[in-house]
C-alpha atoms as a PDB file:
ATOM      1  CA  UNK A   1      14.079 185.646 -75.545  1.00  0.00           C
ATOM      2  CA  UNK A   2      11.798 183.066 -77.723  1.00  0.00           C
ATOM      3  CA  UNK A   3       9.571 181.088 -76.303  1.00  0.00           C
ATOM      4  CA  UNK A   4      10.574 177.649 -75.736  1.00  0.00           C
ATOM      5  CA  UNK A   5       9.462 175.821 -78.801  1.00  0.00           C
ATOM      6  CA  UNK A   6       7.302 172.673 -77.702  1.00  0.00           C
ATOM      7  CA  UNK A   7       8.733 170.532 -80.111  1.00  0.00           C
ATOM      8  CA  UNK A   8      11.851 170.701 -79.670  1.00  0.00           C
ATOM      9  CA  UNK A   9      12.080 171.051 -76.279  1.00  0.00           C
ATOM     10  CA  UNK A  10      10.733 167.545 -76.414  1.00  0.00           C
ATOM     11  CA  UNK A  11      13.237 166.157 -78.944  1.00  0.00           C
ATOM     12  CA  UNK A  12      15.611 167.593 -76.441  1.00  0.00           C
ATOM     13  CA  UNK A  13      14.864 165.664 -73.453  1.00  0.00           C
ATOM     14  CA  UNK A  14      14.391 162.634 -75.132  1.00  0.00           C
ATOM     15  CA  UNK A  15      18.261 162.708 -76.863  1.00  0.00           C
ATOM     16  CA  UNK A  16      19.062 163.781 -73.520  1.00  0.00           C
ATOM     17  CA  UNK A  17      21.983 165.674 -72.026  1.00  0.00           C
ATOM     18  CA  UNK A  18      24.834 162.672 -72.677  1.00  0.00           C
ATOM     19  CA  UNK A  19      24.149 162.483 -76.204  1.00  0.00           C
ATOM     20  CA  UNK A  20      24.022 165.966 -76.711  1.00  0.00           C
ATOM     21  CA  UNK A  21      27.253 166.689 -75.009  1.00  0.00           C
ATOM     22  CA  UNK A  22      28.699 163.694 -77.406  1.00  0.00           C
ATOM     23  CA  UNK A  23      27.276 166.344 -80.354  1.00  0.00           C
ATOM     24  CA  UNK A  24      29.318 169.132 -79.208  1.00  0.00           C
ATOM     25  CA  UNK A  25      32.392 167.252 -78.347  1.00  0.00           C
ATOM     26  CA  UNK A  26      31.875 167.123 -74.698  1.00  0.00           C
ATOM     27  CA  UNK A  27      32.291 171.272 -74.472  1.00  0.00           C
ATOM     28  CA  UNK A  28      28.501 171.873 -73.209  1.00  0.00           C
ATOM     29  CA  UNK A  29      28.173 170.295 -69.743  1.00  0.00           C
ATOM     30  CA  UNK A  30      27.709 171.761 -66.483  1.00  0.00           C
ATOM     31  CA  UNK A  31      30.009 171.339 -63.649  1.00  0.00           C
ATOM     32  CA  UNK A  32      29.170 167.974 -61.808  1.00  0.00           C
ATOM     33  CA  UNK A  33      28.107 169.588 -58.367  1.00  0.00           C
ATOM     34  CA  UNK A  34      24.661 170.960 -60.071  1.00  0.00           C
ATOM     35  CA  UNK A  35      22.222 168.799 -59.413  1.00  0.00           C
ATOM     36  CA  UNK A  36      18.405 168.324 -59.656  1.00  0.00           C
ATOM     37  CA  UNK A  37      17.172 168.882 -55.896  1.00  0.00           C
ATOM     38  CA  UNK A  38      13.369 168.378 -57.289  1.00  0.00           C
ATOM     39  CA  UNK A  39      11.308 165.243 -58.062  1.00  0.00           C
ATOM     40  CA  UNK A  40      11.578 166.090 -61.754  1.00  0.00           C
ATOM     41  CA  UNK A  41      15.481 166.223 -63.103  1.00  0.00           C
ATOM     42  CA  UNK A  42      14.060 166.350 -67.019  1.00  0.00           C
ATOM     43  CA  UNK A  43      13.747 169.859 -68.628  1.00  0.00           C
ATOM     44  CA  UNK A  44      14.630 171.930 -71.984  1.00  0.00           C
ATOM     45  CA  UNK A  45      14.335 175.593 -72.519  1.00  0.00           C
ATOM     46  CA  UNK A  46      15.702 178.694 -73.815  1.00  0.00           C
ATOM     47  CA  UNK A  47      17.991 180.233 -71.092  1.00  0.00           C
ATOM     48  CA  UNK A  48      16.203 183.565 -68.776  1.00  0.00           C
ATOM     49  CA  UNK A  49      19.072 184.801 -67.302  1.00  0.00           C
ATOM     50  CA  UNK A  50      19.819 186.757 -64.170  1.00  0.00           C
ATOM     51  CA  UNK A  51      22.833 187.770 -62.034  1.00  0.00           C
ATOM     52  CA  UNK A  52      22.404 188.561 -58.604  1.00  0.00           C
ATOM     53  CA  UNK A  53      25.035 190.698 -56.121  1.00  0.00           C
ATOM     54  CA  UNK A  54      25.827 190.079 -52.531  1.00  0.00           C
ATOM     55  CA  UNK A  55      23.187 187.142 -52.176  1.00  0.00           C
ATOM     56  CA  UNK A  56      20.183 189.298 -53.283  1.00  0.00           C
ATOM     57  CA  UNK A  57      17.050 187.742 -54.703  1.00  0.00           C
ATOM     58  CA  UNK A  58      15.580 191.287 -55.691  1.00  0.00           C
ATOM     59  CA  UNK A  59      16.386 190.844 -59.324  1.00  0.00           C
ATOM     60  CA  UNK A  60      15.293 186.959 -58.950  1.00  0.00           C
ATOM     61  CA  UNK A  61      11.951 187.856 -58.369  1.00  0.00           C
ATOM     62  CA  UNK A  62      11.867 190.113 -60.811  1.00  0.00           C
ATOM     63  CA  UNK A  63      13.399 187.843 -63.710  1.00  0.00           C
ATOM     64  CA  UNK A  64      10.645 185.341 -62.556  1.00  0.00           C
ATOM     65  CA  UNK A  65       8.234 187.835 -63.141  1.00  0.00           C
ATOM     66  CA  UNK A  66       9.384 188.553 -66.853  1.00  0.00           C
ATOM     67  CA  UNK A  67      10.790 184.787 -67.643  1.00  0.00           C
ATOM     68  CA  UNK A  68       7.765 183.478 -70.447  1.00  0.00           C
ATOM     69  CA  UNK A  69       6.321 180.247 -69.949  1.00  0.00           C
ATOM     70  CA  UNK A  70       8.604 177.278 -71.122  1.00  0.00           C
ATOM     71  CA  UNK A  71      11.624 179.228 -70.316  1.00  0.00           C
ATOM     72  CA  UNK A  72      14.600 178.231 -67.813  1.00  0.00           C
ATOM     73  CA  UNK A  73      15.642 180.952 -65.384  1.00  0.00           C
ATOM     74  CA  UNK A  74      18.992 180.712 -65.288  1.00  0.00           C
ATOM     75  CA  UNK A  75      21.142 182.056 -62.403  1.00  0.00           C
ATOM     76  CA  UNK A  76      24.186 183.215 -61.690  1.00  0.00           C
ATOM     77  CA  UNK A  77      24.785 183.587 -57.855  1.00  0.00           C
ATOM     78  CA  UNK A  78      28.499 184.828 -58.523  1.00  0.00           C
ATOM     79  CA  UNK A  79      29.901 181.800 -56.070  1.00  0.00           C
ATOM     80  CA  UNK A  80      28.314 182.435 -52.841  1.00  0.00           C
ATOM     81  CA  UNK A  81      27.147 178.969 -51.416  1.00  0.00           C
ATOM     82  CA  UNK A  82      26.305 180.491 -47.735  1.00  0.00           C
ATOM     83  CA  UNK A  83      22.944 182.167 -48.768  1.00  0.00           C
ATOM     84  CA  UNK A  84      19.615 180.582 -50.314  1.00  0.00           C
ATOM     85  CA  UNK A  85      18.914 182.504 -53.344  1.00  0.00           C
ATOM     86  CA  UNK A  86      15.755 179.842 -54.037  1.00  0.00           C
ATOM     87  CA  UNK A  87      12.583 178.411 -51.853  1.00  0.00           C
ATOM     88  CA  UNK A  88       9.797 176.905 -52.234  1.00  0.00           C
ATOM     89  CA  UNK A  89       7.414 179.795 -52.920  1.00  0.00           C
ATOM     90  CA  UNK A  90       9.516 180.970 -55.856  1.00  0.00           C
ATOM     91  CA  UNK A  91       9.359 176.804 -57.090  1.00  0.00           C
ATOM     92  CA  UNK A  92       5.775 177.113 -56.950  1.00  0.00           C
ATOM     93  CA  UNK A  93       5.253 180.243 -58.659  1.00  0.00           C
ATOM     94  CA  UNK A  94       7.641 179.295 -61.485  1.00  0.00           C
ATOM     95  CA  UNK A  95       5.810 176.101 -61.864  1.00  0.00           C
ATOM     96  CA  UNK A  96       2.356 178.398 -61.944  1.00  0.00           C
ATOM     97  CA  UNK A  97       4.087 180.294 -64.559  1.00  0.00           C
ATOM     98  CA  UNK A  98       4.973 177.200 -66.788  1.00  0.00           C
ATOM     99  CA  UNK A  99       8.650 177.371 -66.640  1.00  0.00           C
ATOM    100  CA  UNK A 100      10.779 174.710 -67.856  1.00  0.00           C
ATOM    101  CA  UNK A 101      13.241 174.325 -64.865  1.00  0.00           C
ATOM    102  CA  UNK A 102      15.926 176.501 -63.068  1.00  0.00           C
ATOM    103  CA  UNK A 103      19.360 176.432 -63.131  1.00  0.00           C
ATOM    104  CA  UNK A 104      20.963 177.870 -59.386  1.00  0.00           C
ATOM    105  CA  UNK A 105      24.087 178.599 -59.624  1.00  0.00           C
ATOM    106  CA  UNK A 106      24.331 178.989 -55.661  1.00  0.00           C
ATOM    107  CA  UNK A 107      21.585 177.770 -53.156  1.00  0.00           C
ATOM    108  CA  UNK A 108      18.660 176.677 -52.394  1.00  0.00           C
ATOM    109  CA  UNK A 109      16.554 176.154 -49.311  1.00  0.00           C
ATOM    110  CA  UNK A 110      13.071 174.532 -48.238  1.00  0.00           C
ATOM    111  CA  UNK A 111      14.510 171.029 -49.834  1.00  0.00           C
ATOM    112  CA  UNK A 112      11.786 169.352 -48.272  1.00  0.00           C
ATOM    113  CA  UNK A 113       9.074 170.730 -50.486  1.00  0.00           C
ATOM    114  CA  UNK A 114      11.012 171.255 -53.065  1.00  0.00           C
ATOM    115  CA  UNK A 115      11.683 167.957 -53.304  1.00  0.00           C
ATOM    116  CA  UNK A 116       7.913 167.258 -53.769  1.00  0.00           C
ATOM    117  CA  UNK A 117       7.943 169.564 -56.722  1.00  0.00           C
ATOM    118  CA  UNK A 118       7.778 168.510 -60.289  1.00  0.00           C
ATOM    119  CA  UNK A 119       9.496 171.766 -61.169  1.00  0.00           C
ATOM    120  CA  UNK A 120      13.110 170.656 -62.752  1.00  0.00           C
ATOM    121  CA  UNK A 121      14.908 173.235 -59.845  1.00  0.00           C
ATOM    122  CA  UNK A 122      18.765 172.622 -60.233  1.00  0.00           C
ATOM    123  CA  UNK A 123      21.605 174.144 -57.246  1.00  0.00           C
ATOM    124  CA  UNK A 124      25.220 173.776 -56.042  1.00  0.00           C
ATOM    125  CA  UNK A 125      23.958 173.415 -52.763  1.00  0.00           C
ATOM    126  CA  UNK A 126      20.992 173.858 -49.956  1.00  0.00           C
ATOM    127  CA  UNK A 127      21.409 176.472 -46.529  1.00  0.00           C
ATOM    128  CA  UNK A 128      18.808 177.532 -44.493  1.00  0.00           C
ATOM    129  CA  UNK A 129      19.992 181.313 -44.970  1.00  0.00           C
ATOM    130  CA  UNK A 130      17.616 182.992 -46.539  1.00  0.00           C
ATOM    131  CA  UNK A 131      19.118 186.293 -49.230  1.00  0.00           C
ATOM    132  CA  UNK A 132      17.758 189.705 -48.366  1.00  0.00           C
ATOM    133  CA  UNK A 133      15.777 191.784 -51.276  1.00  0.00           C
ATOM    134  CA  UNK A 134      17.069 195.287 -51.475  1.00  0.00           C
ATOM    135  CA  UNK A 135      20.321 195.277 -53.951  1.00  0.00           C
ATOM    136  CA  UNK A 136      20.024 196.030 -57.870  1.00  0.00           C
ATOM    137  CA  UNK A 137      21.512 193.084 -60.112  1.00  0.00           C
ATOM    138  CA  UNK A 138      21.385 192.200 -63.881  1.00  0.00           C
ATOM    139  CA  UNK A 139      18.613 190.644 -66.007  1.00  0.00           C
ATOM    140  CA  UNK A 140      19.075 189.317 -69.849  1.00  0.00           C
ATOM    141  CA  UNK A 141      22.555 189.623 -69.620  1.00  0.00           C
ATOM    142  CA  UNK A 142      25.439 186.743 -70.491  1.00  0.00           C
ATOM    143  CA  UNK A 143      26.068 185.164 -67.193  1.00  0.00           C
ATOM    144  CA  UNK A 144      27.998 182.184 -65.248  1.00  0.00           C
ATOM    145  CA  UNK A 145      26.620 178.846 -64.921  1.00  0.00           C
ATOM    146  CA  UNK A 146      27.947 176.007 -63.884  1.00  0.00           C
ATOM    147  CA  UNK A 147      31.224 176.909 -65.279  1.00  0.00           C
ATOM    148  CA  UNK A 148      29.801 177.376 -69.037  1.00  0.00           C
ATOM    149  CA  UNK A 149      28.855 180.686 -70.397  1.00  0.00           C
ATOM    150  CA  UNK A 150      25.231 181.316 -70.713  1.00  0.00           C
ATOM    151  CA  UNK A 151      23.934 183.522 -73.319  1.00  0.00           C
ATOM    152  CA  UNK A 152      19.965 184.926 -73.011  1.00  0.00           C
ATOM    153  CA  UNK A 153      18.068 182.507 -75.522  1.00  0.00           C
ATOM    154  CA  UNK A 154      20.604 179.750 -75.407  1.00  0.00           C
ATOM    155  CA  UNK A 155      19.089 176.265 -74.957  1.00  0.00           C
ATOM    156  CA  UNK A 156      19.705 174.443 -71.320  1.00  0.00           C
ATOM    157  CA  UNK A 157      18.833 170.916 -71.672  1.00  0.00           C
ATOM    158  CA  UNK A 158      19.037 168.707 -68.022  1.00  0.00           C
ATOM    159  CA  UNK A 159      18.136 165.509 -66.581  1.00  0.00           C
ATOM    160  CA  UNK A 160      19.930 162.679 -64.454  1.00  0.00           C
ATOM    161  CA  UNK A 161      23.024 162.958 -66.054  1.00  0.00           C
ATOM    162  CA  UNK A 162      23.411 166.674 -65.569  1.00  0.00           C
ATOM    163  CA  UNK A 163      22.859 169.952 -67.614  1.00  0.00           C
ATOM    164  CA  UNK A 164      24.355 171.301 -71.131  1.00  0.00           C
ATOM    165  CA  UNK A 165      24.332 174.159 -72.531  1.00  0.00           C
ATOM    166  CA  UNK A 166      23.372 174.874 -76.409  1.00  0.00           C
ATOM    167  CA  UNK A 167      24.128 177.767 -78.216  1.00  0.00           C
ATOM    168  CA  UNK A 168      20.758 179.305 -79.723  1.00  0.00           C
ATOM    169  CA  UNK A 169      22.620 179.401 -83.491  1.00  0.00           C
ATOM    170  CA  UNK A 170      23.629 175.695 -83.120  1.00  0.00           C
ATOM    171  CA  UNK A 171      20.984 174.083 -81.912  1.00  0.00           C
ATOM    172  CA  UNK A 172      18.815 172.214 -85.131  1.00  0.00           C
ATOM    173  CA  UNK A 173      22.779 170.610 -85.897  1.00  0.00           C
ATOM    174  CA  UNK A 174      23.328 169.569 -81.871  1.00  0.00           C
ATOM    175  CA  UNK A 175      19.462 168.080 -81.889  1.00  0.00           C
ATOM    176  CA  UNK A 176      20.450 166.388 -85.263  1.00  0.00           C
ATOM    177  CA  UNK A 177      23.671 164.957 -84.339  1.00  0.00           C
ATOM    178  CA  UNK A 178      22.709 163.779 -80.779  1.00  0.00           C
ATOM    179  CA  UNK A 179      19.663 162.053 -82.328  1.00  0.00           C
ATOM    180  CA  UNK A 180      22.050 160.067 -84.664  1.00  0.00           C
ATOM    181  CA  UNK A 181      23.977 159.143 -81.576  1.00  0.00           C
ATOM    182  CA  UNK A 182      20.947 157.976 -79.895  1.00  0.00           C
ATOM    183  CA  UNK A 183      19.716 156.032 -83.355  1.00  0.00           C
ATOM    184  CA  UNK A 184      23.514 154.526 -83.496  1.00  0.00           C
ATOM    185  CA  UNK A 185      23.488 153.463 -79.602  1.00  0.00           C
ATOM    186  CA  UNK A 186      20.083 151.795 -80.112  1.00  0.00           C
ATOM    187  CA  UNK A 187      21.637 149.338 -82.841  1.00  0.00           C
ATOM    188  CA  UNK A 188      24.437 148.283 -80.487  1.00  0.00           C
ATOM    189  CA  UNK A 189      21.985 147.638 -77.311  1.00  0.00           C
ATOM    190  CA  UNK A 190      19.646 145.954 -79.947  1.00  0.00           C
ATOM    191  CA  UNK A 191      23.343 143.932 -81.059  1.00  0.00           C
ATOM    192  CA  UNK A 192      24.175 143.134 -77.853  1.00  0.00           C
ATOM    193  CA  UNK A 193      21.038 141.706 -76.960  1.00  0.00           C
ATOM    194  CA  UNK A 194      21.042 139.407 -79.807  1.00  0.00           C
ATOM    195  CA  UNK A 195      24.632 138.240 -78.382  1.00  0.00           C
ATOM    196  CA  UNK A 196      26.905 140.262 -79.795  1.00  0.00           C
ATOM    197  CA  UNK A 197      30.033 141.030 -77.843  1.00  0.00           C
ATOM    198  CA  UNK A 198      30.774 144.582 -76.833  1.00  0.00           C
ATOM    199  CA  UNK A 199      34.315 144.639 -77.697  1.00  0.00           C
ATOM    200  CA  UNK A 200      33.814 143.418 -81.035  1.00  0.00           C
ATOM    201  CA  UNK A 201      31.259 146.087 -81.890  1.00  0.00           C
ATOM    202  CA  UNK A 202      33.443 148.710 -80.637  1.00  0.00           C
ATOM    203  CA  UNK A 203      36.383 147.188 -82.553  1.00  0.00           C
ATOM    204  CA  UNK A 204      38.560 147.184 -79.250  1.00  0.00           C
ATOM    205  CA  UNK A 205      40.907 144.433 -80.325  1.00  0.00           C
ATOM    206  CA  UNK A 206      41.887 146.637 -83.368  1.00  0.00           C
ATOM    207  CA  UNK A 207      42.120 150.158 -81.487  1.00  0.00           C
ATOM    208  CA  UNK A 208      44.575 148.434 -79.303  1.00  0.00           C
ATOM    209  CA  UNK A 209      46.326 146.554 -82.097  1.00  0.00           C
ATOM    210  CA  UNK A 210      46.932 150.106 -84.075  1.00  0.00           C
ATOM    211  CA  UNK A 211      48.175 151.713 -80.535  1.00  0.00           C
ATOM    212  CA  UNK A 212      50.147 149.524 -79.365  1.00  0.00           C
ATOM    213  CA  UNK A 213      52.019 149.346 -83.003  1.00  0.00           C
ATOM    214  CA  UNK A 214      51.878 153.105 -82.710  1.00  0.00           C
ATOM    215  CA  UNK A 215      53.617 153.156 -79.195  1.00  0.00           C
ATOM    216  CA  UNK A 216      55.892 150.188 -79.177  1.00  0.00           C
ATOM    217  CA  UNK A 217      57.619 150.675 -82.517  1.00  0.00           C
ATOM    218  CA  UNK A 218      60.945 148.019 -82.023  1.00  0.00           C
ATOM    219  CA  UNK A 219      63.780 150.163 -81.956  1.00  0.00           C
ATOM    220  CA  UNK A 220      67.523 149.130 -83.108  1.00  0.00           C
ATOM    221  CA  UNK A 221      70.467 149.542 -79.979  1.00  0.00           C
ATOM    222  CA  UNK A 222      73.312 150.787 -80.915  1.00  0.00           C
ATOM    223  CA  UNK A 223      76.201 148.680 -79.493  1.00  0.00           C
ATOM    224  CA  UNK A 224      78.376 150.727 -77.294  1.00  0.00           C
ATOM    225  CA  UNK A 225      81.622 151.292 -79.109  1.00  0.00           C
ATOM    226  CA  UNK A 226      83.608 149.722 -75.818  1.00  0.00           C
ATOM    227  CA  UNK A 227      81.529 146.621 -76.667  1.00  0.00           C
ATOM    228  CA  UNK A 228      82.031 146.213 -80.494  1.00  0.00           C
ATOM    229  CA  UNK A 229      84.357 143.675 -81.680  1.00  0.00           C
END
């Protein structure tokens, strides 16, 4: 996996994850339940990736051992919710490390300090079951995040509104795009706070116009032929 590139991890965060889901037509977000459980939601890296078995954090470990510094270890808990497969000592080691966040698909526990951390530490949910350490699983392999396939070396990009996911081969076009977006939504805030109404900037009266002519084309009765002179 390449190391995160500090550059454009940057540009990254600051286009943010709406206008870079905007860039790939809304087909790059995370499912809405994973949130940032940490005092720090803002984070950009290429993807580590791990997937555990029967709620093992074995392979965690050892993925957080390998994962280089402004990477995001991404992982794939394969839907169990009743087991932590995160704490607070693996937070603080992967904020030793220099990590760029992690993505849980699963849980979490020790929210308390976690909460404290500045480590971007994302999860479906938070138990106080702690996983066991004994079972084999799979590092650097494509897993299951948050509903969206994650490649290893595939950009994950999250922050208040959520994560996305970036393919590694399209990622100077995404960064490009969403930064027009941004650019374009700057000159309607600056618009609107000159005066200018919303709905006239967005052309609303004229979407509706060409829909409504669209979907209520008159149409011609025939007369029913008891009816007809």
């Amino acid at each position: 996996m390449p190391v995160a590139e500090p550059g454009a991890a940057q540009r990254l965060i600051q286009a943010g994850a709406a206008a870079l889901s905007d860039a790939m037509g809304k087909t790059g977000a995370m499912d809405h339940d994973l949130r940032c459980l940490s005092a720090n939601p803002k984070m950009a890296g290429p993807a580590y990736t791990v997937r555990v078995h029967t709620a093992d954090i074995l392979m965690i470990a050892q993925a957080l051992s390998e994962c280089p510094p402004g990477g995001v270890l991404a992982i794939d808990g394969q839907g169990e919710l009743n087991t932590a497969l995160w704490g607070d000592l693996t937070t603080l080691s992967a904020q030793l490390k220099g990590l760029a966040g992690v993505v849980i698909d699963g849980a979490i526990r020790d929210l308390a300090n976690i909460r404290q951390s500045a480590l971007p530490v994302f999860a479906r949910a938070v138990v106080p079951n702690a996983g066991g350490a004994e079972y084999l699983g799979e590092i650097g392999v494509v897993v299951q995040c948050g509903g969206q396939v994650v490649r290893p070396g595939d950009w994950l990009v999250g922050d208040e509104d959520g994560i996305v996911v970036i393919a590694a081969e399209k990622l100077d076009h995404t960064l490009a795009t969403a930064e027009r977006i941004v650019a374009a939504e700057k000159e309607i805030e600056r618009a609107i706070r000159d005066g200018e109404d919303l709905a006239a900037l967005l052309r609303v009266e004229e979407v509706i116009r060409s829909k409504k002519s669209a979907i209520f084309v008159p149409q011609l009765r025939a007369t029913p032929a008891s009816r007809r002179p």
